[in-house]
N, C-alpha and C. Protein backbone atom coordinates (compact mmCIF):
# COMPACT_ATOMS: atom_id res chain seq x y z
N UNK A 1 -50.69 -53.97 209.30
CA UNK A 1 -50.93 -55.40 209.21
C UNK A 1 -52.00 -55.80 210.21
N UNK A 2 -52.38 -57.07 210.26
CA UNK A 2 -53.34 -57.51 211.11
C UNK A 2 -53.28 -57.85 211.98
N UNK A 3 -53.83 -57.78 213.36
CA UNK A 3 -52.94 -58.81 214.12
C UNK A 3 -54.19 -59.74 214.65
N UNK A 4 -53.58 -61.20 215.54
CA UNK A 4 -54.02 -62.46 215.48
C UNK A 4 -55.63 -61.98 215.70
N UNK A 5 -56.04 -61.56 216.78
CA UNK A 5 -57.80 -61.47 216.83
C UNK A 5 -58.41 -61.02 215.78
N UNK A 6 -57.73 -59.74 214.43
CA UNK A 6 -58.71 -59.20 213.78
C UNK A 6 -58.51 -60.87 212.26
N UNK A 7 -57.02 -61.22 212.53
CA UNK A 7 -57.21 -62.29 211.37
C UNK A 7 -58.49 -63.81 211.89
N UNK A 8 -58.22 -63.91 212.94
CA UNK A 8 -59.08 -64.90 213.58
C UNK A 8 -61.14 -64.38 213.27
N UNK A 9 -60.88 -63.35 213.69
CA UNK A 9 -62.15 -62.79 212.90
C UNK A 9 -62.92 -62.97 212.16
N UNK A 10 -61.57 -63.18 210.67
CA UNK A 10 -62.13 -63.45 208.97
C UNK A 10 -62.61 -64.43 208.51
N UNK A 11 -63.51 -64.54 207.89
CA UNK A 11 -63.90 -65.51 207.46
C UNK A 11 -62.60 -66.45 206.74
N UNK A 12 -62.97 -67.81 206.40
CA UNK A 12 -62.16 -68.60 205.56
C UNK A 12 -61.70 -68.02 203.86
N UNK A 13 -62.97 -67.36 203.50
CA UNK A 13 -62.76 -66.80 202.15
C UNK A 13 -61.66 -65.45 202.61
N UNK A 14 -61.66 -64.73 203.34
CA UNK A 14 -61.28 -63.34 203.22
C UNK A 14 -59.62 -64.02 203.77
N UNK A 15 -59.65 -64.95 204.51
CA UNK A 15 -58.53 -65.50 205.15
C UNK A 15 -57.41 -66.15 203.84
N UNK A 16 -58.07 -66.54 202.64
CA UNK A 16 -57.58 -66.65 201.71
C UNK A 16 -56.92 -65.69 200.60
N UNK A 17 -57.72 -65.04 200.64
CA UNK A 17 -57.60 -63.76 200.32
C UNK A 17 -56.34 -63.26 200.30
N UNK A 18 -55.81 -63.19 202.26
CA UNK A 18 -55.67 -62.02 202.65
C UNK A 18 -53.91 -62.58 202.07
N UNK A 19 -54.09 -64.47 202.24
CA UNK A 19 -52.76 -64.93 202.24
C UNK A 19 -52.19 -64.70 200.62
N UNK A 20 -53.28 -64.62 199.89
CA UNK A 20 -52.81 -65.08 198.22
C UNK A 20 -52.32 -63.63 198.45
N UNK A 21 -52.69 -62.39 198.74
CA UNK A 21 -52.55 -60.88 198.80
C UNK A 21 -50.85 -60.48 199.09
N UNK A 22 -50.74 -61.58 200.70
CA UNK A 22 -49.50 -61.16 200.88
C UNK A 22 -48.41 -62.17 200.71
N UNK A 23 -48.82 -63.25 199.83
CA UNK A 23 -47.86 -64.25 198.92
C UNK A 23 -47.55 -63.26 197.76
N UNK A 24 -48.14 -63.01 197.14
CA UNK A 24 -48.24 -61.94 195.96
C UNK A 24 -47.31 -60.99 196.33
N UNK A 25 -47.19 -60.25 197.71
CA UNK A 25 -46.53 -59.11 197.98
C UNK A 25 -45.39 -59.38 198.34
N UNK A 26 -44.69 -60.57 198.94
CA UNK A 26 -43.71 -60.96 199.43
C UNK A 26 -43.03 -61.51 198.20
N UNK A 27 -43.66 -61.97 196.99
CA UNK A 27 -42.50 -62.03 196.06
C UNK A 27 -42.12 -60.87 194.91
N UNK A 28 -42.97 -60.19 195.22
CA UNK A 28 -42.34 -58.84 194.87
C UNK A 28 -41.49 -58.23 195.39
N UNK A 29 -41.61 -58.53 196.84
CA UNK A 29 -40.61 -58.01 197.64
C UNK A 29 -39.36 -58.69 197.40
N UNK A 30 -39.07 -59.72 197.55
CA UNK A 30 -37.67 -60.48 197.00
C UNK A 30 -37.58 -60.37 195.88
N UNK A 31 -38.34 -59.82 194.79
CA UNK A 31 -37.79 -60.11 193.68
C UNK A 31 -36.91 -58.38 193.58
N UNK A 32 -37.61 -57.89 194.21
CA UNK A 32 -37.12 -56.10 194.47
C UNK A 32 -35.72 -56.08 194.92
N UNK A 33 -36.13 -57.24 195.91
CA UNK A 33 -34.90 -56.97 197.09
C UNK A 33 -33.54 -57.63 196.23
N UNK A 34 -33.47 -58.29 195.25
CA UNK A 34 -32.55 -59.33 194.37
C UNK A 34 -32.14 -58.35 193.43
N UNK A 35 -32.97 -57.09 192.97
CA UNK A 35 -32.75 -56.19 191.45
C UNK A 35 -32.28 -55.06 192.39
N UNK A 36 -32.90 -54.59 193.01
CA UNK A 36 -32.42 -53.77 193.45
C UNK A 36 -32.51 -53.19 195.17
N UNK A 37 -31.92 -51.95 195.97
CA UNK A 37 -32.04 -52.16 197.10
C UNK A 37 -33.40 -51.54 198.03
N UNK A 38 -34.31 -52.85 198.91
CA UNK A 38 -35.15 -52.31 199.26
C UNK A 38 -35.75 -51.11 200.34
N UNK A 39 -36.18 -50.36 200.52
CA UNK A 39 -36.80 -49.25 201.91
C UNK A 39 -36.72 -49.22 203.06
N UNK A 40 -37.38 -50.86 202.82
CA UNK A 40 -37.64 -51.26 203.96
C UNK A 40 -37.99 -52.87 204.21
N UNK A 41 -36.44 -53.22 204.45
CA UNK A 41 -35.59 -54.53 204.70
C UNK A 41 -37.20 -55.67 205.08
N UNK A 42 -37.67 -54.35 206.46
CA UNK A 42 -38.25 -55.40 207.17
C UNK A 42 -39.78 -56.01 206.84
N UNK A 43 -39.58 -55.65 205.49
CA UNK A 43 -41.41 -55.93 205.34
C UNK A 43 -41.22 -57.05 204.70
N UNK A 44 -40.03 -58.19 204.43
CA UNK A 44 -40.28 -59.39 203.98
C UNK A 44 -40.92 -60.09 205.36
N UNK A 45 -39.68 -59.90 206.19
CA UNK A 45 -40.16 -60.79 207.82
C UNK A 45 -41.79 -60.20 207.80
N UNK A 46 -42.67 -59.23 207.89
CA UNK A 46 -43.22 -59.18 208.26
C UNK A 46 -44.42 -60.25 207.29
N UNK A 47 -44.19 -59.70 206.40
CA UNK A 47 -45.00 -60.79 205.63
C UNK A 47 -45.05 -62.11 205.10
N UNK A 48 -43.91 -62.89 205.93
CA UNK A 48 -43.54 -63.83 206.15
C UNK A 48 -44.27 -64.75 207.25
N UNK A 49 -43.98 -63.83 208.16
CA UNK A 49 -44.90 -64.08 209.60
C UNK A 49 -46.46 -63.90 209.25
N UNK A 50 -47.27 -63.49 208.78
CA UNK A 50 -48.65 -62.79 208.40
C UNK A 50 -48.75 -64.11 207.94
N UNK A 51 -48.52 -64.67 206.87
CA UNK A 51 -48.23 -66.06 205.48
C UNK A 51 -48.81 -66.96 207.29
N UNK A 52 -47.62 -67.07 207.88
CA UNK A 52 -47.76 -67.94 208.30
C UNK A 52 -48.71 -67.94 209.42
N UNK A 53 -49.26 -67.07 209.86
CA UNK A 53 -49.98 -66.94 211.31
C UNK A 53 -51.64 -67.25 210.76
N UNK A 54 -51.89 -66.92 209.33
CA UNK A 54 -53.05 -67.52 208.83
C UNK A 54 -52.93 -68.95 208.58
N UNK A 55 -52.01 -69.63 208.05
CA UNK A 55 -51.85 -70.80 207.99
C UNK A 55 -52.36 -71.51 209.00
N UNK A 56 -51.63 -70.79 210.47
CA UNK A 56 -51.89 -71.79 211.50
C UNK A 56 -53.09 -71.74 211.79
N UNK A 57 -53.84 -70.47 211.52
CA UNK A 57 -55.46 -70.39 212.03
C UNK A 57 -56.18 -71.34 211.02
N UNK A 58 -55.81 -71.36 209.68
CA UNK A 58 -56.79 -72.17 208.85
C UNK A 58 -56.31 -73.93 209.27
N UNK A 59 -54.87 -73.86 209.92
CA UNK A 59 -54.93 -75.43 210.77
C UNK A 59 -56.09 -75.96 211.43
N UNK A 60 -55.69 -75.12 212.50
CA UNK A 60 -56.70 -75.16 213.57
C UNK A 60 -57.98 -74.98 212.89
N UNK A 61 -58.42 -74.27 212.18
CA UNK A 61 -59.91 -74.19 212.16
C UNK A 61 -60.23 -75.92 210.99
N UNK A 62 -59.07 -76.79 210.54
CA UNK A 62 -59.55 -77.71 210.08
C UNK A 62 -59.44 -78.85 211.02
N UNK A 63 -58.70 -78.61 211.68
CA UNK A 63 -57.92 -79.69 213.43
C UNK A 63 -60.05 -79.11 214.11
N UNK A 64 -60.48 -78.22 214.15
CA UNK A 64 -61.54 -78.12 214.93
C UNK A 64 -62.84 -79.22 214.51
N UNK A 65 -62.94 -78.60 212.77
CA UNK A 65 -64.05 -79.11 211.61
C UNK A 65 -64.21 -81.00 212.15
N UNK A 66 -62.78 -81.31 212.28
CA UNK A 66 -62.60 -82.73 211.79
C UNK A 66 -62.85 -83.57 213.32
């Protein structure tokens, strides 16, 4: 996964990207985790947290713009 400096890095497009990527992956993951049992429990939290740690950067980078 990424962590905060290499996501802070990305551009706005790739920052979109990266969230639609791991929105996409996290409901696969629950939908896995609901049918049947998953690997590895912990990769919802993780991509839960990821979801949200871009969020807060694309905050801030509109809290900056404005």
């Amino acid at each position: 996964m990424s962590n905060n400096t290499e996501l802070r890095e990305m551009s706005d497009e790739q920052l979109d990207a990266t969230a639609t990527e791991a929105a996409q992956t996290l409901f696969r993951l629950r939908f896995q985790s609901q049918s049947e049992r998953l690997n590895t429990p912990s990769e919802i939290r993780k991509n839960r947290r990821l979801i949200a740690r871009i969020k807060t950067i694309q905050t801030e980078r509109q809290k900056a713009t404005s």
